[in-house]
C-alpha atoms as a PDB file:
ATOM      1  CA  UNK A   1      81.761 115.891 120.151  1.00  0.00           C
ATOM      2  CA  UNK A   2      84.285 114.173 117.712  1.00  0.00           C
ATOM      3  CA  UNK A   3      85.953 111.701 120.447  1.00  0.00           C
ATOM      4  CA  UNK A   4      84.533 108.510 121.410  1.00  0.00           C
ATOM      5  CA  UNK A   5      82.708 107.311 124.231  1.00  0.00           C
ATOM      6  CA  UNK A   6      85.824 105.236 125.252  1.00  0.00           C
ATOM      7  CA  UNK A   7      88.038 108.296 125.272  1.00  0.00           C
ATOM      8  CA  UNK A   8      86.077 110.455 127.100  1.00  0.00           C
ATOM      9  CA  UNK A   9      85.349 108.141 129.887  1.00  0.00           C
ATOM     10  CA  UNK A  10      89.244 107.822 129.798  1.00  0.00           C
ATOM     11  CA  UNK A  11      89.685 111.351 129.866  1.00  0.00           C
ATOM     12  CA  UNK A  12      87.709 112.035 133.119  1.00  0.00           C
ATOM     13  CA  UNK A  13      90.563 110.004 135.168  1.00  0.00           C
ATOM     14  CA  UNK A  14      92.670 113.501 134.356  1.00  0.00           C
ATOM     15  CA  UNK A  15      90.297 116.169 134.462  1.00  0.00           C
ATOM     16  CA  UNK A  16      90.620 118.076 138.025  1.00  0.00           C
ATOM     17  CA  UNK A  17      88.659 120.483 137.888  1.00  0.00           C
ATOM     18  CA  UNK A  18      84.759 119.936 139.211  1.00  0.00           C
ATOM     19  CA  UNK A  19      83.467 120.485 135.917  1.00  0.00           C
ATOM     20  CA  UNK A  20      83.178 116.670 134.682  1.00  0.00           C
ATOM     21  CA  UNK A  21      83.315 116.049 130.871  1.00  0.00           C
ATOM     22  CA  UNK A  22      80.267 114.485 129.270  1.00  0.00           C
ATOM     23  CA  UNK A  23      80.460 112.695 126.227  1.00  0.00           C
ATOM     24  CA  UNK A  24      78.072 113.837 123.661  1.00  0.00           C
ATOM     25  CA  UNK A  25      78.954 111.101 121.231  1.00  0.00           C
ATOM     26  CA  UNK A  26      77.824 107.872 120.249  1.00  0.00           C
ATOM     27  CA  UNK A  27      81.277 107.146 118.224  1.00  0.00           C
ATOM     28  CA  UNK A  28      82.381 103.604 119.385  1.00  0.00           C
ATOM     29  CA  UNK A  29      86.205 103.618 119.439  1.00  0.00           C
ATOM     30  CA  UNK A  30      89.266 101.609 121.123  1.00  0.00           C
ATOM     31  CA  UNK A  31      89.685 101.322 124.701  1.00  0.00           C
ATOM     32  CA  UNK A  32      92.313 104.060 125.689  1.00  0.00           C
ATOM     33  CA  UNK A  33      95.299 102.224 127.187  1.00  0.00           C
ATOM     34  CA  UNK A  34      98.151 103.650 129.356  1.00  0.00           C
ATOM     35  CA  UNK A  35     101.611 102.078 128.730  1.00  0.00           C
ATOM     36  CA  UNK A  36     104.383 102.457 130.876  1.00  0.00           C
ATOM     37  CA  UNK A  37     108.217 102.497 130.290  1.00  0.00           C
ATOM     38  CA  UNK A  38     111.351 102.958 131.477  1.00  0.00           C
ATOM     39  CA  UNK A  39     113.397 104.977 129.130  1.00  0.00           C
ATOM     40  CA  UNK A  40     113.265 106.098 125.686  1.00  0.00           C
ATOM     41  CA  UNK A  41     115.099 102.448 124.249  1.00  0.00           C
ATOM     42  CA  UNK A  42     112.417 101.198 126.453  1.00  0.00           C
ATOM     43  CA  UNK A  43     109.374 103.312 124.692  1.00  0.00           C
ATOM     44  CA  UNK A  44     110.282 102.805 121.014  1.00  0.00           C
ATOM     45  CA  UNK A  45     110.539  98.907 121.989  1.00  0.00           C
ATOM     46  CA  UNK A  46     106.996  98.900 123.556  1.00  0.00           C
ATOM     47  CA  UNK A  47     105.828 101.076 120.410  1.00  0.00           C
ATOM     48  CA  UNK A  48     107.096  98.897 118.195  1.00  0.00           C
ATOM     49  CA  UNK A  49     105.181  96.311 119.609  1.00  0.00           C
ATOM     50  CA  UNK A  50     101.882  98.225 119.116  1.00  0.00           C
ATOM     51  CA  UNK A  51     102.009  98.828 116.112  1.00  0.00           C
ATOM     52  CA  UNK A  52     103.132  95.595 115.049  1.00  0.00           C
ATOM     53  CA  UNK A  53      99.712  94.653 116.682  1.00  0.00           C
ATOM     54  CA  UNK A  54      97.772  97.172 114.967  1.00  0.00           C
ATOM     55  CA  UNK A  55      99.049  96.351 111.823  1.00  0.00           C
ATOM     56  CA  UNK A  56      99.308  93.150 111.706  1.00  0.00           C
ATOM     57  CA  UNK A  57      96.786  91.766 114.100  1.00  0.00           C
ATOM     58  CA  UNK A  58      93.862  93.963 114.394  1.00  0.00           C
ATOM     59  CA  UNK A  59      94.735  95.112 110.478  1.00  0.00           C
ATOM     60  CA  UNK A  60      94.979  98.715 110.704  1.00  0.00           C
ATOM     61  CA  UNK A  61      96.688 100.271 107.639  1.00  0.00           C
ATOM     62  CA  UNK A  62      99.855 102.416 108.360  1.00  0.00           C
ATOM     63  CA  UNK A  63      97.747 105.484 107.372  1.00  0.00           C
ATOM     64  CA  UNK A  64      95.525 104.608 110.091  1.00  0.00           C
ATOM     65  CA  UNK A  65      98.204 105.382 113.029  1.00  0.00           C
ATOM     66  CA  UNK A  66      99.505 108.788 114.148  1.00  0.00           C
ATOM     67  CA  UNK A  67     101.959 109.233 116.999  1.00  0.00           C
ATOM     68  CA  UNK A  68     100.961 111.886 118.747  1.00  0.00           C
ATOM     69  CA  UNK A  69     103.581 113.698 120.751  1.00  0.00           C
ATOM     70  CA  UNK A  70     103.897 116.499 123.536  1.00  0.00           C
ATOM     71  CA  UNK A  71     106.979 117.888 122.592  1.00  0.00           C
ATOM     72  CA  UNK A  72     108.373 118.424 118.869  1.00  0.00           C
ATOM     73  CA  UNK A  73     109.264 114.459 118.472  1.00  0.00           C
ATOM     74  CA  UNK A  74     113.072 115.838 116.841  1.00  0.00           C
ATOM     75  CA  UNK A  75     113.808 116.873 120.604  1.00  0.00           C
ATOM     76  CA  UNK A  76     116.378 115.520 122.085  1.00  0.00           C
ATOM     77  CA  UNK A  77     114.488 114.675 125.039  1.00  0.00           C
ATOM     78  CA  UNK A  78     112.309 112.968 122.569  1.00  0.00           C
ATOM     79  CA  UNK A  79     111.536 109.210 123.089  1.00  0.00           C
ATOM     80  CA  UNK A  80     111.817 109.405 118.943  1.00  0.00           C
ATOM     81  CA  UNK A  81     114.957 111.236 118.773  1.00  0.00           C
ATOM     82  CA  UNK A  82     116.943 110.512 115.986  1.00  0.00           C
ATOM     83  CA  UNK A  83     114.118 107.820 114.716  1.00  0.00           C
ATOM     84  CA  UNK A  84     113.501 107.515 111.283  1.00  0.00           C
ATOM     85  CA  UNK A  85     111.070 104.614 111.745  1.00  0.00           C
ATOM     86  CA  UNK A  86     109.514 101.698 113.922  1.00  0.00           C
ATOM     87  CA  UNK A  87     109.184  98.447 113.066  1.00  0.00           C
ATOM     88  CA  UNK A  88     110.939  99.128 109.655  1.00  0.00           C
ATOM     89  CA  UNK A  89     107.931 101.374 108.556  1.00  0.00           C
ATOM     90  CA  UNK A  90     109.181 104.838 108.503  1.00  0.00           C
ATOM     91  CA  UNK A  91     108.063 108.035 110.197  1.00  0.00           C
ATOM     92  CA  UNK A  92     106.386 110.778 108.494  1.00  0.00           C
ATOM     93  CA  UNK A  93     106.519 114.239 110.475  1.00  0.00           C
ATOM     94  CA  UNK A  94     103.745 116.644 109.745  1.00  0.00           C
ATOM     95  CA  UNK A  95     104.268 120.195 109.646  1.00  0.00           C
ATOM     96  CA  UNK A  96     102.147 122.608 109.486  1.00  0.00           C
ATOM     97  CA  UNK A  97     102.790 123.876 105.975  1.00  0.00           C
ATOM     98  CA  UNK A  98     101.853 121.044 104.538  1.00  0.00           C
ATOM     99  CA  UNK A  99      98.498 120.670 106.544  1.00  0.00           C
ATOM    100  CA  UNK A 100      95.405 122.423 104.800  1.00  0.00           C
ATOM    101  CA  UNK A 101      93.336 120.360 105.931  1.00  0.00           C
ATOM    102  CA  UNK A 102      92.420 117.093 107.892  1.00  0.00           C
ATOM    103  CA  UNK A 103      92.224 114.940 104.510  1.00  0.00           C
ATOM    104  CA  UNK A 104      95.830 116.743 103.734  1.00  0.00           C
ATOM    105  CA  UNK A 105      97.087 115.942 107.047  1.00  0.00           C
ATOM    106  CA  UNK A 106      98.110 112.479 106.441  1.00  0.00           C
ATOM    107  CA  UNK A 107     101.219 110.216 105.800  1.00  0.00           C
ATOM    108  CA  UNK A 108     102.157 108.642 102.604  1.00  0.00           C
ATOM    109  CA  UNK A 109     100.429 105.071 102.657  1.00  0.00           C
ATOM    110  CA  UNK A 110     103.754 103.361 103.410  1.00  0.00           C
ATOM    111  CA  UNK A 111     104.315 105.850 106.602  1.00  0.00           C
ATOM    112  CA  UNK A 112     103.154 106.181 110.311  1.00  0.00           C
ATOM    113  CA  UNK A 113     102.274 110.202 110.468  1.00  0.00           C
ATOM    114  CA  UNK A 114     103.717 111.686 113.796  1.00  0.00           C
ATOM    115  CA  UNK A 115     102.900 115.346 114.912  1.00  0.00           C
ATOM    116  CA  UNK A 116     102.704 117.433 118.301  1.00  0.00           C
ATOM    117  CA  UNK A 117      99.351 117.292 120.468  1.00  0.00           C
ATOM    118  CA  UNK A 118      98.949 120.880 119.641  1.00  0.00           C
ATOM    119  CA  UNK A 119     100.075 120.496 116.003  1.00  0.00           C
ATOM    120  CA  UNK A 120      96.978 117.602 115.155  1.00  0.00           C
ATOM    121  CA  UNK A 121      94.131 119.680 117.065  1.00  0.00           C
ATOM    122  CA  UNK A 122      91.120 119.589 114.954  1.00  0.00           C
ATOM    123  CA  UNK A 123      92.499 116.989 112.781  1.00  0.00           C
ATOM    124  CA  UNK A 124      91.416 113.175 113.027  1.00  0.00           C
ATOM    125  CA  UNK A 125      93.022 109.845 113.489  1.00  0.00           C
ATOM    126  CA  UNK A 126      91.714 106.285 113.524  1.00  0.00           C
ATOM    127  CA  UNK A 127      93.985 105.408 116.294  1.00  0.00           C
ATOM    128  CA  UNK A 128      96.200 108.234 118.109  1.00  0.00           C
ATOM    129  CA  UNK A 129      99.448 107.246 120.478  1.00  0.00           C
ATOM    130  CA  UNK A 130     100.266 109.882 122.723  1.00  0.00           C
ATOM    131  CA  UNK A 131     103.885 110.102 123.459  1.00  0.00           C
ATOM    132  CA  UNK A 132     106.321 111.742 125.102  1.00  0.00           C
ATOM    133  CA  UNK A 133     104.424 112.973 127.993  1.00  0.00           C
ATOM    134  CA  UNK A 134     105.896 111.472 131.152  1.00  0.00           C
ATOM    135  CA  UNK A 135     108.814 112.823 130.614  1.00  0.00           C
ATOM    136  CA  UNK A 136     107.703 116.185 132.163  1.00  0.00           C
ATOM    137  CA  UNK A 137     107.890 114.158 135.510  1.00  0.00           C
ATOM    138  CA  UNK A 138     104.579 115.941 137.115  1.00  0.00           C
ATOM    139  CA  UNK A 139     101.671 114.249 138.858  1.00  0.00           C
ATOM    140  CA  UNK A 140      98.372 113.048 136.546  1.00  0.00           C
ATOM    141  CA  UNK A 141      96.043 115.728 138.105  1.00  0.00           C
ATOM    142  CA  UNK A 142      98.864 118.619 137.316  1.00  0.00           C
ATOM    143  CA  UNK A 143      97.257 121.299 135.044  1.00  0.00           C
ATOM    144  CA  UNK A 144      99.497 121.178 132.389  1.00  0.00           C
ATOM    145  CA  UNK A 145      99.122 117.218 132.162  1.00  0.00           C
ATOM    146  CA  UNK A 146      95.107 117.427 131.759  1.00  0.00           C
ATOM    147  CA  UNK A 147      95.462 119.910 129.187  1.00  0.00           C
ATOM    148  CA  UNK A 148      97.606 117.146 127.466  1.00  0.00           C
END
């Protein structure tokens, strides 16, 4: 009910189950894009590049952006190991001590917020980037990848 129309049409490509998901809102949003890379120097390179566009193209504040990740984004396997920050705007991990609520949930101004998938549920975004989730090597249409 809180996605957009976008992201559920995007989201169908995954489910594989013969339930289909139906978008019950009217929310315009983005257009859900899939990008591809070969490492981790390869991912924070092609992130960087986002969110330069965000930013500075299309506008979006840094408060705007969270980087959404499927494993604790400190993990060495981690395409953000050991990064403090992208595009010289640092990173801001959420916990969830500090997260009351959605409005709480947020980065300073100057920083891009980054939490797990499971960490954000319930909470909101202007623009999420999923990350770290090819790195568990398994086919689209595996369980554990739709529930992603």
């Amino acid at each position: 009910y809180r996605t957009t129309r976008e992201i559920a049409s995007f989201a169908r490509a995954f489910k594989n189950s013969n339930t289909t998901l139906h978008s019950h809102s009217g929310r315009l949003g983005y257009v859900p894009e899939l990008v591809v890379y070969k490492d981790a120097e390869d991912a924070r390179r092609l992130l960087a590049r986002l969110i330069r566009k965000l930013t500075r193209e299309e506008g979006l504040s840094h408060e705007e952006i969270t980087l959404l990740s499927a494993r604790n984004p400190a993990a060495r396997e981690s395409v953000l190991y050991q990064t403090e920050d992208l595009v010289k705007i640092p990173l801001h991990k959420l916990t969830s001590t500090n997260k009351k609520s959605w409005r709480e949930a947020k980065a300073p101004k100057d920083a891009i917020a980054v939490s797990t998938i499971a960490g954000f549920k319930g909470l909101e975004t202007s623009v999420g980037i999923l990350i770290n989730v090819s790195e568990y090597n398994m086919p689209i249409d595996n369980p554990i990848m739709s529930s992603l």
